[in-house]
Protein backbone atom coordinates (compact mmCIF):
# COMPACT_ATOMS: atom_id res chain seq x y z
CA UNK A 1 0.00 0.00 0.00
CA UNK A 2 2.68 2.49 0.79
CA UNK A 3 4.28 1.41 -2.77
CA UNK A 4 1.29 2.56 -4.37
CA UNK A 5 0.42 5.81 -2.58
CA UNK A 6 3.96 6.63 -3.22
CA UNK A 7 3.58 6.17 -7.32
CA UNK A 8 0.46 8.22 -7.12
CA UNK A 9 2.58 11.08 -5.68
CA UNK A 10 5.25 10.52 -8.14
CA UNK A 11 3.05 10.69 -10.87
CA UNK A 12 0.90 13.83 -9.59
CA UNK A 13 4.44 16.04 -9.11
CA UNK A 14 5.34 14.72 -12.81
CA UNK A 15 5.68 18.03 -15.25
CA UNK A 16 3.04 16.43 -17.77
CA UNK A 17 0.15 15.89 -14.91
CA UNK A 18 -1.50 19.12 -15.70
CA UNK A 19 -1.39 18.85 -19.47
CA UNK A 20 -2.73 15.80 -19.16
CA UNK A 21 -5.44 16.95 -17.22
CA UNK A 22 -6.28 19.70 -20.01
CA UNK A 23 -6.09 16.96 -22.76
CA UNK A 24 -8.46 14.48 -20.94
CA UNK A 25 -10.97 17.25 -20.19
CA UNK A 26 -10.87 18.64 -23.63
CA UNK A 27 -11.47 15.74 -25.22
CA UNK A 28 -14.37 14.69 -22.97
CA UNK A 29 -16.18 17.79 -24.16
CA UNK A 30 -17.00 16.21 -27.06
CA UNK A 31 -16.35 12.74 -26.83
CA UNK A 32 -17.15 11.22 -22.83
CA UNK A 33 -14.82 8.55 -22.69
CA UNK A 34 -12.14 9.67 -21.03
CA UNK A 35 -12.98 10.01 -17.01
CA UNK A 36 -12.34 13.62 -16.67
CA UNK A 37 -14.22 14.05 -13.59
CA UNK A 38 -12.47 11.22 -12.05
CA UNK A 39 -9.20 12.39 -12.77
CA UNK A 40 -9.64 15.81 -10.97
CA UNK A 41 -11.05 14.45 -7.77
CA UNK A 42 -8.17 12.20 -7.79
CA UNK A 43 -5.57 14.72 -8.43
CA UNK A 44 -7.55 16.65 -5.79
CA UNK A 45 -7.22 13.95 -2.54
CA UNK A 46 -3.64 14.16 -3.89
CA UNK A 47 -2.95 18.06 -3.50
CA UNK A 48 -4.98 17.86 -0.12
CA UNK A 49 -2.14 15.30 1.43
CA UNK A 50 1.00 16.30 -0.07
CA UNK A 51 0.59 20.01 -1.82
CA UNK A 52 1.29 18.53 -5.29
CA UNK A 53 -0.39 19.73 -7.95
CA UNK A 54 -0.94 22.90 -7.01
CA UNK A 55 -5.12 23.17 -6.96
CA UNK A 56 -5.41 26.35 -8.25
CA UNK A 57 -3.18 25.17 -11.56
CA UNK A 58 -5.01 21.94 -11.49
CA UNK A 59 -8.93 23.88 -11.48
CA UNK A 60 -7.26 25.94 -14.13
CA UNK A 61 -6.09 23.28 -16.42
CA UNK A 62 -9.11 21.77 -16.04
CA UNK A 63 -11.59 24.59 -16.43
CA UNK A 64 -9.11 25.37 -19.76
CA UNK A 65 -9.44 21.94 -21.40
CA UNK A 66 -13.29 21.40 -20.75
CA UNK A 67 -13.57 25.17 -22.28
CA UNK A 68 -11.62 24.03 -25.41
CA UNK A 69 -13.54 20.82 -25.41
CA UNK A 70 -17.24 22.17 -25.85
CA UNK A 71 -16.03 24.63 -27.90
CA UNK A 72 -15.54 21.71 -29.89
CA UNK A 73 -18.70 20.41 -30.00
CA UNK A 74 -20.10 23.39 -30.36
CA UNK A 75 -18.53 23.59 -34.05
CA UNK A 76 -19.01 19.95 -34.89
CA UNK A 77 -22.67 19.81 -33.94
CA UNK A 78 -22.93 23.14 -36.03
CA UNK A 79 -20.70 21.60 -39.07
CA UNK A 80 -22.45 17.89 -38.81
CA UNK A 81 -25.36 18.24 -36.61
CA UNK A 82 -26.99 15.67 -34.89
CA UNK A 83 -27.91 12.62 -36.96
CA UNK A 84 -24.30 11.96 -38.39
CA UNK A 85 -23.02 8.78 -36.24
CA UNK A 86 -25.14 5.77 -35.58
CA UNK A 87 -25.24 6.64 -31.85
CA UNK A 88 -26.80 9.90 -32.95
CA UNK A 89 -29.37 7.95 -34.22
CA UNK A 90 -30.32 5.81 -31.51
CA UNK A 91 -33.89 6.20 -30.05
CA UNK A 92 -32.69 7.10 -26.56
CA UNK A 93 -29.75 9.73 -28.08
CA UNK A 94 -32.59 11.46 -30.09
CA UNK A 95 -34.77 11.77 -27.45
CA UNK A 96 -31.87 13.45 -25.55
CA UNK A 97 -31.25 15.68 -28.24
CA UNK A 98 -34.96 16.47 -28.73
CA UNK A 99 -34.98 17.41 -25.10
CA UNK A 100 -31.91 19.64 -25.73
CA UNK A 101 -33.23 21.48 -28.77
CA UNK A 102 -36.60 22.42 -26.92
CA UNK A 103 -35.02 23.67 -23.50
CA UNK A 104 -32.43 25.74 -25.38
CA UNK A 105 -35.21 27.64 -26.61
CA UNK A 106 -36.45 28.37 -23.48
CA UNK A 107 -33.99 27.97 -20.30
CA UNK A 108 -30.29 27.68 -22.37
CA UNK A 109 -28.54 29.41 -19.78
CA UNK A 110 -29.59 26.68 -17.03
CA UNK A 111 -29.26 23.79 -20.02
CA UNK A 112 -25.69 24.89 -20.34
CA UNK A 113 -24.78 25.45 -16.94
CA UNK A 114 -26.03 22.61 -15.42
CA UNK A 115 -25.16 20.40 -18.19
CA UNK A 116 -21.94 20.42 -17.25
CA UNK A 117 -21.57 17.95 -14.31
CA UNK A 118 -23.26 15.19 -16.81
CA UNK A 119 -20.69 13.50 -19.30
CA UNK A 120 -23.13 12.20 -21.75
CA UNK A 121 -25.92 15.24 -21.07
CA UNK A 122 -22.95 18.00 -21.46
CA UNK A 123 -21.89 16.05 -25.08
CA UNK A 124 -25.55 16.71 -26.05
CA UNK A 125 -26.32 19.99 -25.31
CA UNK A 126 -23.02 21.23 -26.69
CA UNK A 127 -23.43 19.48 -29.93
CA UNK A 128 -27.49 20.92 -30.16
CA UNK A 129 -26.31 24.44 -29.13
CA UNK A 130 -24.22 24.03 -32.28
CA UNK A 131 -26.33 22.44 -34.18
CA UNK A 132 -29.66 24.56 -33.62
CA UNK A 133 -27.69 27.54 -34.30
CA UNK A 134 -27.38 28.96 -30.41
CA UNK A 135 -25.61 32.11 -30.51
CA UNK A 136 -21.83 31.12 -29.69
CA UNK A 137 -21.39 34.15 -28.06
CA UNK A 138 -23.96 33.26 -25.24
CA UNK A 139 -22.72 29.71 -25.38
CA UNK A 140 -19.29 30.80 -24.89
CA UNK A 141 -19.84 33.08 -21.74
CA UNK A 142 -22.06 30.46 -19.92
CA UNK A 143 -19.87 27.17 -21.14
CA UNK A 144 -16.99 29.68 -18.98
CA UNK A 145 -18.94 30.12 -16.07
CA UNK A 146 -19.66 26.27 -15.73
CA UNK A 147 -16.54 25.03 -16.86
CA UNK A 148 -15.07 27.04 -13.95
CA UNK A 149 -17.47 25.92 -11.42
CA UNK A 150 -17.54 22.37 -12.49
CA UNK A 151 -13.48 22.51 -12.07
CA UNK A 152 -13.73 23.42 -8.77
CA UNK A 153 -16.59 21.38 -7.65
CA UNK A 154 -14.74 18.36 -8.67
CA UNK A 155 -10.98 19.13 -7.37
CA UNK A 156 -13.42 20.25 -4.36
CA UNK A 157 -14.43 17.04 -3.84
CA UNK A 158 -11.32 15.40 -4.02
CA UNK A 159 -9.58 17.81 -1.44
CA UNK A 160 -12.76 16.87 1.56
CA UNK A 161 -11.42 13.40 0.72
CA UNK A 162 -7.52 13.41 0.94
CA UNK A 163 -7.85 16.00 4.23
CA UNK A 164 -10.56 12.50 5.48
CA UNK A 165 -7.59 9.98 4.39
CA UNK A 166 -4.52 12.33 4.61
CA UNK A 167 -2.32 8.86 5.03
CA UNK A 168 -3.90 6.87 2.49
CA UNK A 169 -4.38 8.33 -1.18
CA UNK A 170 -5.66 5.14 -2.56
CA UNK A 171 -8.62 4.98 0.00
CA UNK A 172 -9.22 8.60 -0.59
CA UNK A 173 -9.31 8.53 -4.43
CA UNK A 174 -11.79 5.27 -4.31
CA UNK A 175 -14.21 7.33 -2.29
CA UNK A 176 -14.06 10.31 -3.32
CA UNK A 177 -14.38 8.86 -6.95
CA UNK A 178 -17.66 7.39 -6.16
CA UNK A 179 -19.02 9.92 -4.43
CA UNK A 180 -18.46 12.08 -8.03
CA UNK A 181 -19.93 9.43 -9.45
CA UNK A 182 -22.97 9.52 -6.99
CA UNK A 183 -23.09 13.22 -6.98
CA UNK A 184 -23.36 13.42 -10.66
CA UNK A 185 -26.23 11.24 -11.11
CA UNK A 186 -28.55 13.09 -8.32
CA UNK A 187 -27.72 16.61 -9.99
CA UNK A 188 -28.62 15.01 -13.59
CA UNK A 189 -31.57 13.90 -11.90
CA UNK A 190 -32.36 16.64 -10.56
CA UNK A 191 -31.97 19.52 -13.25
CA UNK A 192 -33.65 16.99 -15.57
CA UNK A 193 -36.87 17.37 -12.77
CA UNK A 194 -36.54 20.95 -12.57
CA UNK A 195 -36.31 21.25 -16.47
CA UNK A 196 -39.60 19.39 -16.97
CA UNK A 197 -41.66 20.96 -14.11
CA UNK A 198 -40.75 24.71 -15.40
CA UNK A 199 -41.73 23.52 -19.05
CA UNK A 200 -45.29 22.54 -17.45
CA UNK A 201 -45.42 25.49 -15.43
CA UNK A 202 -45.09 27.76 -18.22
CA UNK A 203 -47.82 25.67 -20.56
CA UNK A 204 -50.06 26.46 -17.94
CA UNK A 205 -50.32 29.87 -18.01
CA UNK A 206 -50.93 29.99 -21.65
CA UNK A 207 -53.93 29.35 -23.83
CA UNK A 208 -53.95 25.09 -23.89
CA UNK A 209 -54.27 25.24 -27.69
CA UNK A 210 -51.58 27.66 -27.98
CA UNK A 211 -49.31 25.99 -25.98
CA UNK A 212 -49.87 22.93 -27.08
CA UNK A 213 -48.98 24.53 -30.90
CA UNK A 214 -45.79 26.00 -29.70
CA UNK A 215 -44.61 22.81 -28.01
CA UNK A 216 -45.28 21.06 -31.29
CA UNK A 217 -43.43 23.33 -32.96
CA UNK A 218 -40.46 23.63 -30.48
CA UNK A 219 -40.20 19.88 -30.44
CA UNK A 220 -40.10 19.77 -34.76
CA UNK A 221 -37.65 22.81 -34.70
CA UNK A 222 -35.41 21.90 -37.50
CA UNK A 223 -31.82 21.04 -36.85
CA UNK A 224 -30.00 23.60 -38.48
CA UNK A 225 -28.34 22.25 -42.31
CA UNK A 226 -24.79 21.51 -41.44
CA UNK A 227 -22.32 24.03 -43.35
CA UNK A 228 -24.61 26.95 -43.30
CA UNK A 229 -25.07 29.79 -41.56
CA UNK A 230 -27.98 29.89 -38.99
CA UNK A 231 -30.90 32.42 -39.85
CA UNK A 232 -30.92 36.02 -38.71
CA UNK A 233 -34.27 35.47 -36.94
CA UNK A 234 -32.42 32.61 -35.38
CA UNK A 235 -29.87 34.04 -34.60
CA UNK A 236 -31.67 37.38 -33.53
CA UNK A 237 -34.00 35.37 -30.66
CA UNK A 238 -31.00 33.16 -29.31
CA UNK A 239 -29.04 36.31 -28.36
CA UNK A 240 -31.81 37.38 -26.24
């Protein structure tokens, strides 16, 4: 055991730990299956025992790589859209997207936000923003302020952890892991409730017709022709 917690300190004062950190979280913004999360809680029970890597470096190189990472889906889902890859086309990933397209009409700024802290939910609602034509410009400033939060939240998480098990990173990282893991689930769970119940709220006080109309509508809004440029009315009601 002390073998082991000593390679996990060797490897977390190594000089490529923090770019490695950016690359995993950039490429999880588009593509969840590298453990990004995990990685920064692990890092985090690390830095809480022994100093090493600095946290402040370590939120930063995440926050930086996730950034880069949406930003990437961002531009693929507005380049390819949504239906390219057979696993855009399964029943339950269209569903997800459907759900994606209609809330970013009408709550993106909690969409995006919240997104974040779900690996396969933050894939999808990057790739519809793009996709749908969501202003970048709003994406950009709210993919910032969750990136940043989600960053901390997670090296957050691992630093309760290694101050719990100062002696013993292993035991630390194991927990602290799977209470990430835990913790992820109840907040997808959760926005996902609060999502729905404001979307009924609202239909309520409207006409039933007419919100039944604009729900059909919101739920056949077109996804945006890969290539082009999205519409100046588009365009014009995202930004607001």
């Amino acid at each position: 055991m002390d073998l082991i917690n000593e390679a996990i300190v060797h490897a977390a004062n190594a000089w490529w730990i923090l770019p490695v950190v950016c690359l995993f979280c950039f490429i999880d913004g588009f593509l969840p299956i590298l453990p990004s999360e995990t990685l920064l809680v692990a890092l985090g029970v690390v830095a809480a025992s022994t100093g090493i890597p600095n946290v402040y470096l370590l939120i930063l190189a995440g926050a930086a790589g996730a950034i880069t990472g949406d930003q990437m889906a961002y531009l693929l889902g507005r380049r390819i859209g949504t239906e390219r890859f057979g696993w855009m086309r399964r029943p339950r990933t269209q569903k997800l997207f459907a759900f994606a397209r209609r809330e970013l009409n009408v709550r993106g700024a909690m969409l995006i936000f919240t997104a974040r802290y779900v690996p396969i939910g933050r894939v999808v609602v990057n790739l519809s923003s793009g996709a749908t034509g969501f202003s970048h410009r709003r994406f950009t400033l709210l993919d910032v302020a969750g990136c940043l939060t989600w960053a901390s939240y997670s090296v957050a998480i691992g630093v309760v952890a290694g101050a719990w098990f100062h002696d013993n990173q292993l035991l630390g990282i194991g927990l602290s892991v799977a209470l990430a893991i835990v913790m992820g689930y109840l907040i997808d769970k959760l926005s996902h409730a609060i999502l729905v119940r404001l979307g009924r709220r609202g239909a309520q006080h409207e006409n039933p017709d007419a919100a039944g109309d604009r729900r059909g509508v919101e739920a056949q809004r077109p996804v945006r022709v890969p290539g082009q440029d999205p519409e100046p009315e588009a365009m014009a009601s995202d930004g607001n």
